[in-house]
N, C-alpha and C. Protein backbone atom coordinates (compact mmCIF):
# COMPACT_ATOMS: atom_id res chain seq x y z
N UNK A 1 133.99 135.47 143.75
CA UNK A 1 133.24 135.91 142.57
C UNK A 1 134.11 135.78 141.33
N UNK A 2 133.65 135.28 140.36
CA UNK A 2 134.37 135.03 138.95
C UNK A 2 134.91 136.34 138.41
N UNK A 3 136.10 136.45 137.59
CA UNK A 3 136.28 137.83 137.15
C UNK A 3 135.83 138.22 136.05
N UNK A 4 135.43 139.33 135.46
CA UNK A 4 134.11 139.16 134.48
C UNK A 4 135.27 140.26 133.86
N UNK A 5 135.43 140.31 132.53
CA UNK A 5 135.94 141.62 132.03
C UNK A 5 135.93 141.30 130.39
N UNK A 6 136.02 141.99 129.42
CA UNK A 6 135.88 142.16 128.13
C UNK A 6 137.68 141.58 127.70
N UNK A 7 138.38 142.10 128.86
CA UNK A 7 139.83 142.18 128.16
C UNK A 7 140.52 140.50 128.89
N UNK A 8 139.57 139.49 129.34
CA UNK A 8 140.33 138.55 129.42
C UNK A 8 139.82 137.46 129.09
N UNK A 9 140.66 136.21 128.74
CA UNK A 9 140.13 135.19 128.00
C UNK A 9 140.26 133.65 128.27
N UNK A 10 139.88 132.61 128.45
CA UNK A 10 139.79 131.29 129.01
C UNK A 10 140.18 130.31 127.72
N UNK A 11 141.44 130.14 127.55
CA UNK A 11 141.62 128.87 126.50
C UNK A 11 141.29 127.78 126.91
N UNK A 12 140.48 126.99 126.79
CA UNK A 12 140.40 125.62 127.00
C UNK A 12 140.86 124.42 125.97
N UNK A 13 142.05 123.53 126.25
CA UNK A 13 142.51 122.52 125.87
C UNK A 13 142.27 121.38 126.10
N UNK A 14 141.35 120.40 125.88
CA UNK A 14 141.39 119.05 126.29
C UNK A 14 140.76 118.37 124.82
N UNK A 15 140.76 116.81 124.68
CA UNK A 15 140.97 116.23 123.23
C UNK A 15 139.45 115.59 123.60
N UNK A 16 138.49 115.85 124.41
CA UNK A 16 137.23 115.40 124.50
C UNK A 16 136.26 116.70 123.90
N UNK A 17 135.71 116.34 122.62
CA UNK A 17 135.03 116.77 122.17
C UNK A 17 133.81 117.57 122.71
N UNK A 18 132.77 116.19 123.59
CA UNK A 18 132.17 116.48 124.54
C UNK A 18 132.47 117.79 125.79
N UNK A 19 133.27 117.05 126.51
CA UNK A 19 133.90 117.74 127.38
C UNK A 19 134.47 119.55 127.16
N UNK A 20 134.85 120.22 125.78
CA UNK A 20 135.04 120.89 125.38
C UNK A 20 133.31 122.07 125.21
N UNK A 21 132.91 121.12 124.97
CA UNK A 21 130.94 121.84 124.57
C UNK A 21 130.80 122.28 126.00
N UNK A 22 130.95 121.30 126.83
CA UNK A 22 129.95 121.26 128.19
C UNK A 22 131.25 122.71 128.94
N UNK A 23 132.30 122.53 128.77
CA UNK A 23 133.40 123.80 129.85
C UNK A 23 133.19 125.20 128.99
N UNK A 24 133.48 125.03 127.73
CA UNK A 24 132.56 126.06 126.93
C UNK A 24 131.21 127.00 126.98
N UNK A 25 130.36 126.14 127.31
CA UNK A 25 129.03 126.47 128.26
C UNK A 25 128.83 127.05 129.58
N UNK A 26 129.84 126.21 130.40
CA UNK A 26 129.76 126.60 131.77
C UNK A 26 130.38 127.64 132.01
N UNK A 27 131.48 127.95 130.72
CA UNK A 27 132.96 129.38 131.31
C UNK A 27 131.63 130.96 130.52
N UNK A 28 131.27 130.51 129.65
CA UNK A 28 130.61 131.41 129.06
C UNK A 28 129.12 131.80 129.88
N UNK A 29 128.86 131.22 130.25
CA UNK A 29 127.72 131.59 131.69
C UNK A 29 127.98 132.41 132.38
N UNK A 30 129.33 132.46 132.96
CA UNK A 30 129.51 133.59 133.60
C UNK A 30 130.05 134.92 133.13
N UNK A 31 129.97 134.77 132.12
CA UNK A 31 130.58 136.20 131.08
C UNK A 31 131.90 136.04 130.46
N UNK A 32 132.58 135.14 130.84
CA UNK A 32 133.92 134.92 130.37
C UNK A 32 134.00 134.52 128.21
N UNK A 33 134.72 134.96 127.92
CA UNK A 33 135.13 134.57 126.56
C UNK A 33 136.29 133.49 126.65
N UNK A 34 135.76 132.61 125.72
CA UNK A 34 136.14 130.81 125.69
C UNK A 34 136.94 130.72 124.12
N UNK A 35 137.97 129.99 124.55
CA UNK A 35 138.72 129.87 123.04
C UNK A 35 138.83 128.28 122.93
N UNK A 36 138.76 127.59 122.61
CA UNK A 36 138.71 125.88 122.66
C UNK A 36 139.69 125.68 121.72
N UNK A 37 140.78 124.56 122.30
CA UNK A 37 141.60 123.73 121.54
C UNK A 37 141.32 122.57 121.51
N UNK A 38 141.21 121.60 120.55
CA UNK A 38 141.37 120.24 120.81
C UNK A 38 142.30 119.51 121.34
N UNK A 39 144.13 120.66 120.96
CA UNK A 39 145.07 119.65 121.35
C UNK A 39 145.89 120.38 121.70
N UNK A 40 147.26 120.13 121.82
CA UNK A 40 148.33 121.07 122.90
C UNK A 40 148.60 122.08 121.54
N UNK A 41 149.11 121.15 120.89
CA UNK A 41 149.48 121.94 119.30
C UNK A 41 148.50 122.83 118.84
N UNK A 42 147.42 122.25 118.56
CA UNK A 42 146.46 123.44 118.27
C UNK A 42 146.46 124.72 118.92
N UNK A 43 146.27 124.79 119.83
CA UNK A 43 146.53 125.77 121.15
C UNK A 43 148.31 126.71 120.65
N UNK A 44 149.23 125.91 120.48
CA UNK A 44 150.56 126.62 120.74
C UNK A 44 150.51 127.30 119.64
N UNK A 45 149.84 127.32 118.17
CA UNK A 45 149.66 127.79 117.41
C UNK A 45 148.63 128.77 116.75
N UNK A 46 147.92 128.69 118.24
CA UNK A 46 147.12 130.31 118.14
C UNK A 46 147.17 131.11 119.19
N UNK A 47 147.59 130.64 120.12
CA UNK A 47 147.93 131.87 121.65
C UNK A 47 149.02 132.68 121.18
N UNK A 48 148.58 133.62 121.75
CA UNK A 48 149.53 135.13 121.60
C UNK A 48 149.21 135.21 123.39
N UNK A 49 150.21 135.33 123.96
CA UNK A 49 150.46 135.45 125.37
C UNK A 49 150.73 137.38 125.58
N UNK A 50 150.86 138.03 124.81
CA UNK A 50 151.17 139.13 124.56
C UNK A 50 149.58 140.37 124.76
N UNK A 51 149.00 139.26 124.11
CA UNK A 51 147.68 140.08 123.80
C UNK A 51 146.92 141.07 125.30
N UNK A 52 146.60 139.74 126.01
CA UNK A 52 145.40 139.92 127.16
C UNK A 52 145.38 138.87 128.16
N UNK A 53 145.46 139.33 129.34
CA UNK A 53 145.01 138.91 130.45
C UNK A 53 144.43 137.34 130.46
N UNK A 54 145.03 136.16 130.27
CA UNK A 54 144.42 135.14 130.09
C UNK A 54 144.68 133.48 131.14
N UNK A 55 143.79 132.74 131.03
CA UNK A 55 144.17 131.45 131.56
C UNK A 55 144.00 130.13 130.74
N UNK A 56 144.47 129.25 131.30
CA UNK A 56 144.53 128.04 130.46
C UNK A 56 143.84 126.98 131.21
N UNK A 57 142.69 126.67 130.96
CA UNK A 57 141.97 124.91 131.78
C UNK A 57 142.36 124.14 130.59
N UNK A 58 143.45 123.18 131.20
CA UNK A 58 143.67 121.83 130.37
C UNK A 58 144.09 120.61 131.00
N UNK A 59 143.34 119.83 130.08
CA UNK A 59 143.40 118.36 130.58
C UNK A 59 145.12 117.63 130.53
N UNK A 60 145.15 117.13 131.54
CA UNK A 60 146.58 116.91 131.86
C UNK A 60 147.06 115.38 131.36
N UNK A 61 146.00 114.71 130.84
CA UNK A 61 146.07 113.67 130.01
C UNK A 61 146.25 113.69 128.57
N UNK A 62 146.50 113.64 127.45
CA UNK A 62 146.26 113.88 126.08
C UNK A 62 146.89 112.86 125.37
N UNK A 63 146.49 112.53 124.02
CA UNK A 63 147.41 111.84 122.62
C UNK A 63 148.55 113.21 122.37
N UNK A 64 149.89 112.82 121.84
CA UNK A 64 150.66 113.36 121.35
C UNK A 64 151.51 114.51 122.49
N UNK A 65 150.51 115.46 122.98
CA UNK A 65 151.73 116.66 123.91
C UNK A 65 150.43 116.44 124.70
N UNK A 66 150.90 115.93 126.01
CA UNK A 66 150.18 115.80 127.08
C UNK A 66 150.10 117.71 128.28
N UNK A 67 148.99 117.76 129.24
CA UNK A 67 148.71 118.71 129.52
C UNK A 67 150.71 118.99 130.22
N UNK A 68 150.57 118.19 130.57
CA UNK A 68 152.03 118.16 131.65
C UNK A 68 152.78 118.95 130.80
N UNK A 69 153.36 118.36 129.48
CA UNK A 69 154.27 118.56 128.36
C UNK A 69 154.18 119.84 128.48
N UNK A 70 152.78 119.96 127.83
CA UNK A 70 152.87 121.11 127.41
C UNK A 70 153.07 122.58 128.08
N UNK A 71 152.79 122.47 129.47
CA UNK A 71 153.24 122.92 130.78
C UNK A 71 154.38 123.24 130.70
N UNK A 72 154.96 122.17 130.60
CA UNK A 72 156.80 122.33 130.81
C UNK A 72 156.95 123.41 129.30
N UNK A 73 156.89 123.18 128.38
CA UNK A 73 157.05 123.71 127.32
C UNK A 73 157.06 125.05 127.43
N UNK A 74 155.73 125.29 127.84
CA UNK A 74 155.31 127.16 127.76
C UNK A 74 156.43 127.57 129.11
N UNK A 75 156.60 127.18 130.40
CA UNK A 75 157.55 126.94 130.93
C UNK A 75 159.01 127.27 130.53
N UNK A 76 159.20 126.07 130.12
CA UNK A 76 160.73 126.85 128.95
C UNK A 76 160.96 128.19 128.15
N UNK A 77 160.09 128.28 127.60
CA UNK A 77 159.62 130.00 127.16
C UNK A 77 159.59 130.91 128.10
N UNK A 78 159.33 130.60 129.12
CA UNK A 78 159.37 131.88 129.97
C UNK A 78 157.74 132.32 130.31
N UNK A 79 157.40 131.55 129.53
CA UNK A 79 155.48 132.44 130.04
C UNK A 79 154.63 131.13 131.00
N UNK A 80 154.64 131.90 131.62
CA UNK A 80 153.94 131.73 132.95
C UNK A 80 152.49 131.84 133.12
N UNK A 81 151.63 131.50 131.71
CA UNK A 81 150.53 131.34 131.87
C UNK A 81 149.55 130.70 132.99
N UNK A 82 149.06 131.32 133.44
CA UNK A 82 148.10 130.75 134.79
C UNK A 82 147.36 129.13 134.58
N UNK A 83 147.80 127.80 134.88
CA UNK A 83 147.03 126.60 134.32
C UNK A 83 146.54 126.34 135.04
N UNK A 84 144.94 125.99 135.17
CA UNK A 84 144.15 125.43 135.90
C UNK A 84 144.16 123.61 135.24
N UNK A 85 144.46 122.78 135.94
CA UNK A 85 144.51 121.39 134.92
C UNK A 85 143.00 120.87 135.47
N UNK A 86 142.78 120.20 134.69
CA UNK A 86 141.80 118.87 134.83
C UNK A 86 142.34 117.43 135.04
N UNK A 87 142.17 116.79 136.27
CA UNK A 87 142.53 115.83 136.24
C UNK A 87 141.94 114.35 136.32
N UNK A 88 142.51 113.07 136.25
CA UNK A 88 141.25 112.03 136.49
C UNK A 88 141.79 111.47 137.55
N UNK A 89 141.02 110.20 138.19
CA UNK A 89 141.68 109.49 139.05
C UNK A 89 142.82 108.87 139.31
N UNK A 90 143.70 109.25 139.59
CA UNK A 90 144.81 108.35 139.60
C UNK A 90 146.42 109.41 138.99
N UNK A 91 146.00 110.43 139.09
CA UNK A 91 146.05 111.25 138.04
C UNK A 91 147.23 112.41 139.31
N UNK A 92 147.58 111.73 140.67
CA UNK A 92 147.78 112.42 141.78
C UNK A 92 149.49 113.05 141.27
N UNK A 93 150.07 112.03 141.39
CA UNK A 93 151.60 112.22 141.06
C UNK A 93 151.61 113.60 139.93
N UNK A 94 151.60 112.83 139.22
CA UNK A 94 151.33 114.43 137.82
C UNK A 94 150.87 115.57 137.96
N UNK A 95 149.68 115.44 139.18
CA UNK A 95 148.99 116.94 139.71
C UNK A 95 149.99 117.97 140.30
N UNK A 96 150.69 116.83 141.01
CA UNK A 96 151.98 117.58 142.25
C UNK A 96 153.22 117.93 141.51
N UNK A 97 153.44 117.05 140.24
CA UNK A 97 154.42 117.84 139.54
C UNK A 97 154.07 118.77 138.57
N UNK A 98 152.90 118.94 138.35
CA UNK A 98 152.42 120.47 137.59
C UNK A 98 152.47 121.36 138.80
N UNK A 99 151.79 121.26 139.82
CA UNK A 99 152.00 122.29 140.86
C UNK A 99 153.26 122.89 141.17
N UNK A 100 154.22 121.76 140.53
CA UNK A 100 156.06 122.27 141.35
C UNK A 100 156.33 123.01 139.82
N UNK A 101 155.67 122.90 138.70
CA UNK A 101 156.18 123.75 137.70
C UNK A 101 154.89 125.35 137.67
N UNK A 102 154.30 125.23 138.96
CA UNK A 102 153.44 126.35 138.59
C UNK A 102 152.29 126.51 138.76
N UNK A 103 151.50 125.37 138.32
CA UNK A 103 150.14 124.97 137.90
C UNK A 103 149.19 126.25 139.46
N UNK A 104 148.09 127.10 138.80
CA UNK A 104 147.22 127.35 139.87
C UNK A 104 146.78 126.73 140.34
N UNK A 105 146.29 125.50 139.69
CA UNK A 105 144.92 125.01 140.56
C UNK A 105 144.87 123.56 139.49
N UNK A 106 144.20 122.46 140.33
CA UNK A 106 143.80 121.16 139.76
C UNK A 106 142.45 121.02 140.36
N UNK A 107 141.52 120.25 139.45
CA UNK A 107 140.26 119.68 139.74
C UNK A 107 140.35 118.63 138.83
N UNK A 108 139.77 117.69 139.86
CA UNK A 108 139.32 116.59 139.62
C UNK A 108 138.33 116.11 139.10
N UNK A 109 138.03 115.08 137.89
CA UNK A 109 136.92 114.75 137.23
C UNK A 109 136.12 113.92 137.99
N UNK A 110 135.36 113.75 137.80
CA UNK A 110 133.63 114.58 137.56
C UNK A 110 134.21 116.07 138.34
N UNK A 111 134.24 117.21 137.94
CA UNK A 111 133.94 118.44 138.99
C UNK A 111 132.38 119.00 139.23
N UNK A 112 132.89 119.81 140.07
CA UNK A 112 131.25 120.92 140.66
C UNK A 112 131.63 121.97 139.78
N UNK A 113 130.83 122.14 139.06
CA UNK A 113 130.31 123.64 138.47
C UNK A 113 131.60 125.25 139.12
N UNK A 114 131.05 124.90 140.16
CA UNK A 114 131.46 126.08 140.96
C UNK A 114 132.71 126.14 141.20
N UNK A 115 133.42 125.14 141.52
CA UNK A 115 135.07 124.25 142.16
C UNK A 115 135.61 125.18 140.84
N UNK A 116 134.93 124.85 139.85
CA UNK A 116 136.48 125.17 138.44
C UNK A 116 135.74 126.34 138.15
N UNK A 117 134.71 127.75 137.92
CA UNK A 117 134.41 128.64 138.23
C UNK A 117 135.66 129.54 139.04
N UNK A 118 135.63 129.13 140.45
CA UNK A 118 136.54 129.58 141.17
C UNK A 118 138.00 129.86 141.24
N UNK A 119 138.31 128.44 140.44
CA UNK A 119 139.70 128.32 140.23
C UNK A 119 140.29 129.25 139.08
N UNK A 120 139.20 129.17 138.01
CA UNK A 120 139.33 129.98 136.85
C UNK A 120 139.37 131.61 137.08
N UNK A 121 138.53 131.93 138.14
CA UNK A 121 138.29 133.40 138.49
C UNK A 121 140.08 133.82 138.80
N UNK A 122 140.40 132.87 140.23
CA UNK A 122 141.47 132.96 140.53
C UNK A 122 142.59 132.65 139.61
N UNK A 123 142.83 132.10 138.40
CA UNK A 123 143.53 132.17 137.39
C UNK A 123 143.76 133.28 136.68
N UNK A 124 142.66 133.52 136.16
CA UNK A 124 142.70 135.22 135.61
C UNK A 124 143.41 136.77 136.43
N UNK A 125 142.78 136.31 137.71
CA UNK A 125 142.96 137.29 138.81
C UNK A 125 144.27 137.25 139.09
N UNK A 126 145.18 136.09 139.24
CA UNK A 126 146.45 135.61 139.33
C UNK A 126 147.42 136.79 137.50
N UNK A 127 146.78 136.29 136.49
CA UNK A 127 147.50 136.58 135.50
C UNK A 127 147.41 138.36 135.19
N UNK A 128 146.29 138.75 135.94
CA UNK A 128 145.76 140.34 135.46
C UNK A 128 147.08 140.62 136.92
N UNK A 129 147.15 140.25 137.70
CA UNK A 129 148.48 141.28 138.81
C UNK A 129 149.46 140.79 138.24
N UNK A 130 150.01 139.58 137.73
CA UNK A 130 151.54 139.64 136.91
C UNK A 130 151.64 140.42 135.80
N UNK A 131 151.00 140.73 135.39
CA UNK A 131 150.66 141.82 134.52
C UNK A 131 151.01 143.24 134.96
N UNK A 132 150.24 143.11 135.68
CA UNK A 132 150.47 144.78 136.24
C UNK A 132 151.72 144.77 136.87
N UNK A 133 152.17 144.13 137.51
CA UNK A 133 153.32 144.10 138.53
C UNK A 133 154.54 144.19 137.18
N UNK A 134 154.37 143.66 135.79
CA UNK A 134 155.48 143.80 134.70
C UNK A 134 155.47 145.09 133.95
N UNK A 135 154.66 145.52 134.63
CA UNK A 135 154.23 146.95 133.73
C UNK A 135 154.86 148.39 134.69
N UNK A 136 154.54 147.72 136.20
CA UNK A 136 155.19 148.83 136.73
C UNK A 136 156.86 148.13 137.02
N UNK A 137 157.28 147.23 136.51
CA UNK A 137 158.82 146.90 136.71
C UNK A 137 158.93 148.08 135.62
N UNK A 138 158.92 147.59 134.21
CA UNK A 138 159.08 148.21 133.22
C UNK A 138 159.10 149.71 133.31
N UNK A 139 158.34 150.57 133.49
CA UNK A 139 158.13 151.61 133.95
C UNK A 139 159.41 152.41 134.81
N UNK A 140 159.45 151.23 136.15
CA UNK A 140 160.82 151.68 136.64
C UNK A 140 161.86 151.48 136.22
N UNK A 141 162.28 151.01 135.52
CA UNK A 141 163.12 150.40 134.28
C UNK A 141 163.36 151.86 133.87
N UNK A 142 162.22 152.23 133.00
CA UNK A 142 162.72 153.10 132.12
C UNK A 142 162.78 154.72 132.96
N UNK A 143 162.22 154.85 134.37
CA UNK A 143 162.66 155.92 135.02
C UNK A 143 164.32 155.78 135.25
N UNK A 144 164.48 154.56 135.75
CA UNK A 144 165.99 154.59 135.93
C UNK A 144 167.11 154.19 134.82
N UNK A 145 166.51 154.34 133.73
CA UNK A 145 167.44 154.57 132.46
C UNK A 145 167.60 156.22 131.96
N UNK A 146 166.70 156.67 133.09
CA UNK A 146 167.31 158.57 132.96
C UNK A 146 168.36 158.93 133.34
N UNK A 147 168.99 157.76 134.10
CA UNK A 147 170.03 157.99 134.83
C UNK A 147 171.59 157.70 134.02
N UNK A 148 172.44 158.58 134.49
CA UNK A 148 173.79 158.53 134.37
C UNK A 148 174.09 157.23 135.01
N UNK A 149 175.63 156.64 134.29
CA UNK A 149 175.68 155.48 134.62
C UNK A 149 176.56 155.75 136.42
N UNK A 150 177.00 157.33 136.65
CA UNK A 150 177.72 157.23 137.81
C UNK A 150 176.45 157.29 138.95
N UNK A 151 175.32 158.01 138.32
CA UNK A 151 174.29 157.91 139.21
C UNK A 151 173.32 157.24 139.16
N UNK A 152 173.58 155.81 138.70
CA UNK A 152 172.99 154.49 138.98
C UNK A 152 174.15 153.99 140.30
N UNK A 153 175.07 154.13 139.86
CA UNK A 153 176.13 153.79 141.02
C UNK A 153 175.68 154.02 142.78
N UNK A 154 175.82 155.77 142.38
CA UNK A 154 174.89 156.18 143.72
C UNK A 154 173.87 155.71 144.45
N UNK A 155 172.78 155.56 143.48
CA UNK A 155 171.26 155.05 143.56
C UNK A 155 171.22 153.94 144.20
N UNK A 156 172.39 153.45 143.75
CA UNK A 156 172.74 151.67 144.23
C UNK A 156 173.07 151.98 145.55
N UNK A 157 173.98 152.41 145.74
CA UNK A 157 174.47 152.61 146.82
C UNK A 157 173.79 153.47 148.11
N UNK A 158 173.18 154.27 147.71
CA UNK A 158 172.08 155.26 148.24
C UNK A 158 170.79 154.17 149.08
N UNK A 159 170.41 153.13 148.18
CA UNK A 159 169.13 151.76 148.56
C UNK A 159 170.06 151.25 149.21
N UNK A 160 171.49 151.10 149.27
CA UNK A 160 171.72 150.15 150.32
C UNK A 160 171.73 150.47 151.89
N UNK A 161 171.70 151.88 151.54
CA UNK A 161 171.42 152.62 153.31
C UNK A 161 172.84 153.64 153.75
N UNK A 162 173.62 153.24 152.36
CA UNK A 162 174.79 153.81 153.22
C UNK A 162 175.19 155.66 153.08
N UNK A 163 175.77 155.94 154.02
CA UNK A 163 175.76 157.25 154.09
C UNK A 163 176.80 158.23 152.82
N UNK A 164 176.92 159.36 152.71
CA UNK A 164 177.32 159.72 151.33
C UNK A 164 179.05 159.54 151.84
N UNK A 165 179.72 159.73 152.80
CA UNK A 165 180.47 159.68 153.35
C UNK A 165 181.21 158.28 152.95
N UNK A 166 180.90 157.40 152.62
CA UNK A 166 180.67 156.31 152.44
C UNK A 166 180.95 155.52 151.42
N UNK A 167 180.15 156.43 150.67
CA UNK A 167 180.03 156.31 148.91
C UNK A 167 180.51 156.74 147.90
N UNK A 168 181.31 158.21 148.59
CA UNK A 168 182.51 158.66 148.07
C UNK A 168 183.81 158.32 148.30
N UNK A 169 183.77 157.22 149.50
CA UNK A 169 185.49 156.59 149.59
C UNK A 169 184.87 155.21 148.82
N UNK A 170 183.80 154.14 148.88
CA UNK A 170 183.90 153.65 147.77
C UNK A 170 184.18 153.82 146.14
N UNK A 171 183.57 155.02 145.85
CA UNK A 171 183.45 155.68 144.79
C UNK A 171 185.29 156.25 144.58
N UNK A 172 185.90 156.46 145.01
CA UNK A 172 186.80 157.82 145.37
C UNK A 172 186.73 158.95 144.57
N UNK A 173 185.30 159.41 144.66
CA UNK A 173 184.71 160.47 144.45
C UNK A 173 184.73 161.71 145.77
N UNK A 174 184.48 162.68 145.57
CA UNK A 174 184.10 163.52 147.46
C UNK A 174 182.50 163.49 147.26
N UNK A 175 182.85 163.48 148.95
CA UNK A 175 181.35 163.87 149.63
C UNK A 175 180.27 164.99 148.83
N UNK A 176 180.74 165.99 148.68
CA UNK A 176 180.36 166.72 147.85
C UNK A 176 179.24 166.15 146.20
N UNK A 177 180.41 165.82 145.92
CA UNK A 177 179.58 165.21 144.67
C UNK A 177 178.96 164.01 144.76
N UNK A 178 178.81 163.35 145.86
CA UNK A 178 177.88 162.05 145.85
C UNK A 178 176.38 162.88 146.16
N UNK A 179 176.64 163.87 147.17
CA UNK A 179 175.63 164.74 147.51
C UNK A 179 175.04 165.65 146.27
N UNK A 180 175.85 166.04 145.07
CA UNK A 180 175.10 166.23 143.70
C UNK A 180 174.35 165.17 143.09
N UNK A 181 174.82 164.24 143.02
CA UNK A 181 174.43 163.35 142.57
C UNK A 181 172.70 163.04 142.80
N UNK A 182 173.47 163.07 144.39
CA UNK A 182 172.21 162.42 144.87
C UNK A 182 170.66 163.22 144.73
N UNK A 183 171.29 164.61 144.87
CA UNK A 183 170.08 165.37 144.44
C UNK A 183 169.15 165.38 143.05
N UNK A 184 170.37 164.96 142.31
CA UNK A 184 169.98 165.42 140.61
C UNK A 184 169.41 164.00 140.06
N UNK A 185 169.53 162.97 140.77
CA UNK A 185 168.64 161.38 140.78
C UNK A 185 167.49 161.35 141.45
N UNK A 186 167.29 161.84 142.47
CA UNK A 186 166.48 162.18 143.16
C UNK A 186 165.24 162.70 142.24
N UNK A 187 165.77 164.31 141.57
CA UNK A 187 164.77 164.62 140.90
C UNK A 187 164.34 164.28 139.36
N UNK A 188 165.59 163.30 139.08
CA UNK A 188 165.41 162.58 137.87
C UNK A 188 164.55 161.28 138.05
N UNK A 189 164.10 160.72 138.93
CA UNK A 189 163.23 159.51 139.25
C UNK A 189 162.47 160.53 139.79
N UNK A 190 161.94 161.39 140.37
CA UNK A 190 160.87 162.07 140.39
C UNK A 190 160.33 161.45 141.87
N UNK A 191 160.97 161.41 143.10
CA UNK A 191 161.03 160.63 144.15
C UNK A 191 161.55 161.55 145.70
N UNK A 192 160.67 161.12 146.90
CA UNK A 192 161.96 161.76 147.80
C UNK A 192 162.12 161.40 149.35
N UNK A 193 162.70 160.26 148.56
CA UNK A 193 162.88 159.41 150.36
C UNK A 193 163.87 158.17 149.60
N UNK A 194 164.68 158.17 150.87
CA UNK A 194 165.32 156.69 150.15
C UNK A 194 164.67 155.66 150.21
N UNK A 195 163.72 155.53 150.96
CA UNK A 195 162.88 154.31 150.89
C UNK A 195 162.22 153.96 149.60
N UNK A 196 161.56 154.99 149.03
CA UNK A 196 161.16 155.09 147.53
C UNK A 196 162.43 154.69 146.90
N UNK A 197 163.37 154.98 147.03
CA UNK A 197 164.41 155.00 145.73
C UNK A 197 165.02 153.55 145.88
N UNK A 198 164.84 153.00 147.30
CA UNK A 198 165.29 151.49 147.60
C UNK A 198 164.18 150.75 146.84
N UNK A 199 163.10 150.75 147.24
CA UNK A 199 161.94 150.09 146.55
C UNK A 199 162.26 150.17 144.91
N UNK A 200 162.52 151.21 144.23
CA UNK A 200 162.47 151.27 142.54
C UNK A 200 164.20 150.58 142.39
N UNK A 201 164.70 151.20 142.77
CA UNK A 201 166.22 149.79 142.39
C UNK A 201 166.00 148.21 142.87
N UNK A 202 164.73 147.74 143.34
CA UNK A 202 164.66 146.71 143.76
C UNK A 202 163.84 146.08 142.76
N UNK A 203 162.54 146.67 142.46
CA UNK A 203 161.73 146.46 141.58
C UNK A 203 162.48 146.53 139.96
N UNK A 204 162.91 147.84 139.70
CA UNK A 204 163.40 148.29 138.36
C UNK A 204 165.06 146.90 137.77
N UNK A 205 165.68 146.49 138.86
CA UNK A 205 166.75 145.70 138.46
C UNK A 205 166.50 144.27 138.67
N UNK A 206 165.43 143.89 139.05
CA UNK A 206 164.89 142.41 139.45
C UNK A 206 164.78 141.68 138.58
């Protein structure tokens, strides 16, 4: 089922005029909101990647910054926009090296209605959990910036399994106080199992 929501949005890039009317039509049928570029540039100069939940269908052929390029480009930046490409015949090699930089999904021209529907659903659906998944890094981030820098030490050491015994001849701290420590992190991440506290130093320092 397509993902239908107010807060996400379908850029479409390709330099066919035509082709732009008719994906325009078909993305907006299903409730989706459609932003149309003619060209890579056009596009790099109005996306805000910051905003909302979004995907990109673009043609992997173009004049000037081809879909590929421009792939690599956003790529280099660091944003990991979800690309669904459009491709034509012959068009195989290039498909497989957008896929090794990322790419969700390729369809092939002429497509079915439904084929790029799907892919698009799963684009969005793809970009709305990296989303969330950066929101709860962040989050743990900033639980474990409550922390003292000796009881990040601990914490560290605590996720790795090892006993306090342990952590105070690494540390050459005593037993004693790894065991303060450990309590007063404990209730400073708001947590109470080491398994929890392994999971958030895994997530929170990644």
């Amino acid at each position: 089922m397509p993902t239908n929501s107010e807060n996400t949005c379908v850029h479409v890039v390709d330099d066919d005029a035509s082709l732009r009317r008719a994906l325009i039509f078909l993305l907006e049928s299903v409730g989706w909101e459609v932003i149309a570029h003619a060209s890579a540039e056009e596009f790099l100069g109005a996306f805000d990647h910051t905003r909302r939940p979004a995907c990109l269908v673009l043609d992997i052929r173009m004049p000037l910054m081809s879909g590929l390029e421009l792939q690599q480009l956003l790529h280099g930046r660091g944003n990991h926009l979800p690309i669904v490409f459009l491709t034509g015949h012959g068009d195989v090699a290039m498909a497989v090296q957008a896929m090794k930089f990322g790419a969700c999904d390729f369809i092939e021209k002429p497509f079915k209605d439904q084929a790029l529907i799907d892919a698009v659903g799963r684009a969005l659906r793809q970009d709305m959990e990296h989303r969330s998944e950066k929101r709860e890094r962040e989050a743990l981030r900033e639980r474990l910036g409550r922390l003292s820098p000796r009881e990040r030490e601990v914490a560290r050491l605590v996720a790795e399994g090892l006993p306090s015994k342990t952590i105070s001849t690494r540390l050459d701290i005593s037993e004693r106080t790894v065991q303060v420590h450990r309590l007063h992190l404990m209730a400073k991440l708001e947590i109470h199992s080491v398994a929890e506290l392994a999971k958030m130093v895994v997530l929170g320092e990644d």
